[in-house]
C-alpha atoms as a PDB file:
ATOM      1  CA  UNK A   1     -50.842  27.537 -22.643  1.00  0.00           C
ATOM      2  CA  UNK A   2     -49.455  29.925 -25.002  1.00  0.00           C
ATOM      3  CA  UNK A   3     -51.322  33.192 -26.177  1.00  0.00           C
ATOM      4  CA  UNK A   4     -49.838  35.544 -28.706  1.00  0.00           C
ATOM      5  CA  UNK A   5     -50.695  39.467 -28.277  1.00  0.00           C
ATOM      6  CA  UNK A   6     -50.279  41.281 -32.047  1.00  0.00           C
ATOM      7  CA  UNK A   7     -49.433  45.247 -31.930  1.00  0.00           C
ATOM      8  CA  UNK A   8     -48.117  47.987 -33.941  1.00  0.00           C
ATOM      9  CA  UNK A   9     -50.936  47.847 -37.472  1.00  0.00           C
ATOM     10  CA  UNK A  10     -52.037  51.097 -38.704  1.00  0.00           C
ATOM     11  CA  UNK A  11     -52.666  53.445 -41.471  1.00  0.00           C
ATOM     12  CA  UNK A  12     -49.877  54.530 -43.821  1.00  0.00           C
ATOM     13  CA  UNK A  13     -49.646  55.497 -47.294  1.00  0.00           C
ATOM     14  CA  UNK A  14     -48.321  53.176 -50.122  1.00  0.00           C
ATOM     15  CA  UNK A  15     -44.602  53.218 -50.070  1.00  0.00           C
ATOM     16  CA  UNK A  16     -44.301  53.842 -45.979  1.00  0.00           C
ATOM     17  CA  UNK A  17     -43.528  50.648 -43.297  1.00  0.00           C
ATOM     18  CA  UNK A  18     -44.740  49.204 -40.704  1.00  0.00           C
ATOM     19  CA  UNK A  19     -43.225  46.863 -38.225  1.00  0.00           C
ATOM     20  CA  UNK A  20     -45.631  44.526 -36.137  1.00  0.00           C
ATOM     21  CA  UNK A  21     -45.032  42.695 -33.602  1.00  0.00           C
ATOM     22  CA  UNK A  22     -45.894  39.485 -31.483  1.00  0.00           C
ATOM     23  CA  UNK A  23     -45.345  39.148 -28.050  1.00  0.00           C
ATOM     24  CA  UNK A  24     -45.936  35.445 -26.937  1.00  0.00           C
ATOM     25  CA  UNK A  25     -46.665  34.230 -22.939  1.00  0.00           C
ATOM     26  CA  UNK A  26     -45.628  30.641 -22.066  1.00  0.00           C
ATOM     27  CA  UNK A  27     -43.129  28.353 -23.185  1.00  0.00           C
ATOM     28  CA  UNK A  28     -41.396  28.591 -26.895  1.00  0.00           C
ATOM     29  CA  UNK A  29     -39.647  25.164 -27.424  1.00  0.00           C
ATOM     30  CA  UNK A  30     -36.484  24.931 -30.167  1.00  0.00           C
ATOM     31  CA  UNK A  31     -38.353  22.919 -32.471  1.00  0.00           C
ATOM     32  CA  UNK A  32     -41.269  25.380 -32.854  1.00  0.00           C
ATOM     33  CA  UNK A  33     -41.730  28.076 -35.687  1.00  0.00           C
ATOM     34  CA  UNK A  34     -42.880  31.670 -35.417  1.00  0.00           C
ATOM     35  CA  UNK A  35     -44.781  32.719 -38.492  1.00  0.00           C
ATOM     36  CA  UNK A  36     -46.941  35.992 -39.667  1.00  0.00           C
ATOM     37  CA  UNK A  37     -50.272  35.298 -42.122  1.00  0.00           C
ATOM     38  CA  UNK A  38     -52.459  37.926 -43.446  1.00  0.00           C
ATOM     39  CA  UNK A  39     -56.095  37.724 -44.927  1.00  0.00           C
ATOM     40  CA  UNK A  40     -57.872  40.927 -47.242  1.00  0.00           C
ATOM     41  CA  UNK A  41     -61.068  41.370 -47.627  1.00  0.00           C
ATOM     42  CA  UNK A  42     -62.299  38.742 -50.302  1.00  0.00           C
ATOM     43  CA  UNK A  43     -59.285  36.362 -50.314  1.00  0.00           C
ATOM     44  CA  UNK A  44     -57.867  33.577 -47.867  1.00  0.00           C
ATOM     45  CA  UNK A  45     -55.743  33.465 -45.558  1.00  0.00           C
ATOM     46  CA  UNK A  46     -51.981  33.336 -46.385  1.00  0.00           C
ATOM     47  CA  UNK A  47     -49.067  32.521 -45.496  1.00  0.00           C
ATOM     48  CA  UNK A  48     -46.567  35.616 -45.618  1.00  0.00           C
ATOM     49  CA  UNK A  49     -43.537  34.776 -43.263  1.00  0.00           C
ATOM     50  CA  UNK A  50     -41.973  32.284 -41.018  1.00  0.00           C
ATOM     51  CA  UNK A  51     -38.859  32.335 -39.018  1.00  0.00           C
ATOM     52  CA  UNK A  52     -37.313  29.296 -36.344  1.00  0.00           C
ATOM     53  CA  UNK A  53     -35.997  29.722 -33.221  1.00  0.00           C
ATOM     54  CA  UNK A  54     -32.615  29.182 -34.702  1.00  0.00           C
ATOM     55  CA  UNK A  55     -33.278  32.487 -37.512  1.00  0.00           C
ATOM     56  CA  UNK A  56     -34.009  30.328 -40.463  1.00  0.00           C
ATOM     57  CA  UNK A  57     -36.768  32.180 -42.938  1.00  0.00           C
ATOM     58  CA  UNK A  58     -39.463  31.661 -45.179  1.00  0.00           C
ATOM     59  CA  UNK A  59     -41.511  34.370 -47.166  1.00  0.00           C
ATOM     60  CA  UNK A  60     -44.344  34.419 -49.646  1.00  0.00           C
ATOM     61  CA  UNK A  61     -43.380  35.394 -52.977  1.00  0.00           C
ATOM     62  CA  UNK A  62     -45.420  38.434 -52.718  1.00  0.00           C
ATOM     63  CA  UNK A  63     -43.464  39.765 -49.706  1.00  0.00           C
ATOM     64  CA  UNK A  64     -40.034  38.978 -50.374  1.00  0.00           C
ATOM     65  CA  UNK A  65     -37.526  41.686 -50.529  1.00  0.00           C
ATOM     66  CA  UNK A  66     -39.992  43.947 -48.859  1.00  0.00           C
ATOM     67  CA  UNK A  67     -40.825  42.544 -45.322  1.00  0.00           C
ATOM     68  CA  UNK A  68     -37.961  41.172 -42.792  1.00  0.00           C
ATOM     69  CA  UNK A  69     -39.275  38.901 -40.078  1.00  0.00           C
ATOM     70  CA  UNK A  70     -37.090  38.540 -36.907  1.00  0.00           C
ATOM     71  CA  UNK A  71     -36.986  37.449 -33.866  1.00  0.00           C
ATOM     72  CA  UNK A  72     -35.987  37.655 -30.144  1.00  0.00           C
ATOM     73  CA  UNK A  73     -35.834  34.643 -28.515  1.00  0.00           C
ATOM     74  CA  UNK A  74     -35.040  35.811 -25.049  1.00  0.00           C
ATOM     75  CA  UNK A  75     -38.255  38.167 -25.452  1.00  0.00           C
ATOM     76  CA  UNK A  76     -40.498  35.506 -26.940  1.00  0.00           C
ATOM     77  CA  UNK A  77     -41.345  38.083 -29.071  1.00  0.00           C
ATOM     78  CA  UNK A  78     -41.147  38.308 -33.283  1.00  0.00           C
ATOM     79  CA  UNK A  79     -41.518  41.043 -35.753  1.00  0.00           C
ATOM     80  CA  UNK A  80     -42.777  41.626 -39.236  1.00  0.00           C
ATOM     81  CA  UNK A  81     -40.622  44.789 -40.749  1.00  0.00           C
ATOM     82  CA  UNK A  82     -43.025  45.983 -44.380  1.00  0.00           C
ATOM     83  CA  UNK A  83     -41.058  48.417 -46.255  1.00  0.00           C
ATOM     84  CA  UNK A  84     -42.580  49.670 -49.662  1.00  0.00           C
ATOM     85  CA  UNK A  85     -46.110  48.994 -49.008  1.00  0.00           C
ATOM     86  CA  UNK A  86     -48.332  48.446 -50.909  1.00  0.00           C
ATOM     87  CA  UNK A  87     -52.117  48.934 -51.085  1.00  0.00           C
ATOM     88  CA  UNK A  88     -52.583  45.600 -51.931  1.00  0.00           C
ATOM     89  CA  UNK A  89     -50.415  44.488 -48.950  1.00  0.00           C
ATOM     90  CA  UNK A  90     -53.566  46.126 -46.766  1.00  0.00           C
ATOM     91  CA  UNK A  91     -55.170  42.956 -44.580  1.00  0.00           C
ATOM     92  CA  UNK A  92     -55.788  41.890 -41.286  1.00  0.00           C
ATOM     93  CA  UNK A  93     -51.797  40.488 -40.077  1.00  0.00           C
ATOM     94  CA  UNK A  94     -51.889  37.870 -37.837  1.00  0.00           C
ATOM     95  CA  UNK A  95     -48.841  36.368 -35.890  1.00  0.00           C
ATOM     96  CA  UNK A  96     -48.879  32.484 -35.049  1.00  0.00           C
ATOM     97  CA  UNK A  97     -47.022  29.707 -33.067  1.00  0.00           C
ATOM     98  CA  UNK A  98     -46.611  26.566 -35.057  1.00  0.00           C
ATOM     99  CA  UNK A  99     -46.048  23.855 -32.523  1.00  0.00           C
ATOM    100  CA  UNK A 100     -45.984  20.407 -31.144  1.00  0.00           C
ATOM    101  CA  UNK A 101     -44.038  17.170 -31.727  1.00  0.00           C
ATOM    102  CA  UNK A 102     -45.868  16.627 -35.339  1.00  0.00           C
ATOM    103  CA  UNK A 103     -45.451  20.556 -36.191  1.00  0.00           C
ATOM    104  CA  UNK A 104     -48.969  20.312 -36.989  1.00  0.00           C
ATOM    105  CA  UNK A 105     -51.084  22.488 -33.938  1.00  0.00           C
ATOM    106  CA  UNK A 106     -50.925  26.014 -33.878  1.00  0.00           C
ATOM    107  CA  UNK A 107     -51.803  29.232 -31.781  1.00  0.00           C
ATOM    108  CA  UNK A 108     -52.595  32.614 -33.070  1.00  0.00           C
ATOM    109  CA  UNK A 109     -53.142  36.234 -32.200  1.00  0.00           C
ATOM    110  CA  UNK A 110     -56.180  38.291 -32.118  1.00  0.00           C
ATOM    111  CA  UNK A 111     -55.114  40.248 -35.487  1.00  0.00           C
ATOM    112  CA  UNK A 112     -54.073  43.873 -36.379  1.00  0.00           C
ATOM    113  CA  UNK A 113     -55.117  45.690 -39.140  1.00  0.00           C
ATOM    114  CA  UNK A 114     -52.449  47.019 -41.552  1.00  0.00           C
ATOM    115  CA  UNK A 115     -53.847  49.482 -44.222  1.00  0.00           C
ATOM    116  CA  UNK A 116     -52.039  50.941 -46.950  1.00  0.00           C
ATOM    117  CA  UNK A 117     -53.629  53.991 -48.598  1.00  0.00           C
ATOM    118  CA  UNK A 118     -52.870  54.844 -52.497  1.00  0.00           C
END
């Protein structure tokens, strides 16, 4: 019932930002987390943020002190702020919904492409 609707990846040079962000429909319970993954070319998918309803965060090594995720509850809608990019931060971003009584069922977005030029 829910679909998630990514926006704001782009081109910019290695040191710029980015912030992306994902704008949910449907119903966003307390108990659910809001996360961000990413997968470049060659590699898996990873984890690179999370955030719960109530603003507590998670972030991939890699990431930390460089990207801020938020969110606005009231908007269903949460954000992934990259400062100091890298070109190695350059993937295919995707938002996601973690959900359900067993946190163990997810929804995700289409993708947006985040490239970071040397």
């Amino acid at each position: 019932q829910v679909q998630l609707v990514e926006s704001g990846g782009g081109l910019v040079q290695a040191g710029g930002s980015l912030r992306l962000s994902c704008a949910a429909s449907g119903t966003i319970f307390s108990r659910d987390t809001m996360g961000w993954y990413r997968q470049a070319p060659g590699k898996l998918r990873e984890l690179v943020a999370t955030i719960t309803t109530g603003g507590s965060t998670n972030y991939a090594d890699s990431v930390k002190d460089r990207f801020t995720i938020s969110r606005d509850n009231a908007k269903k809608t949460w954000y992934l702020q990259m400062n100091s990019l890298k070109p190695e931060d350059t993937a295919v971003y995707y938002c996601n919904l973690r959900y359900g009584s067993s946190g163990n069922s997810y929804y995700w977005g289409q993708g947006t492409q985040v490239t970071v030029s040397s």
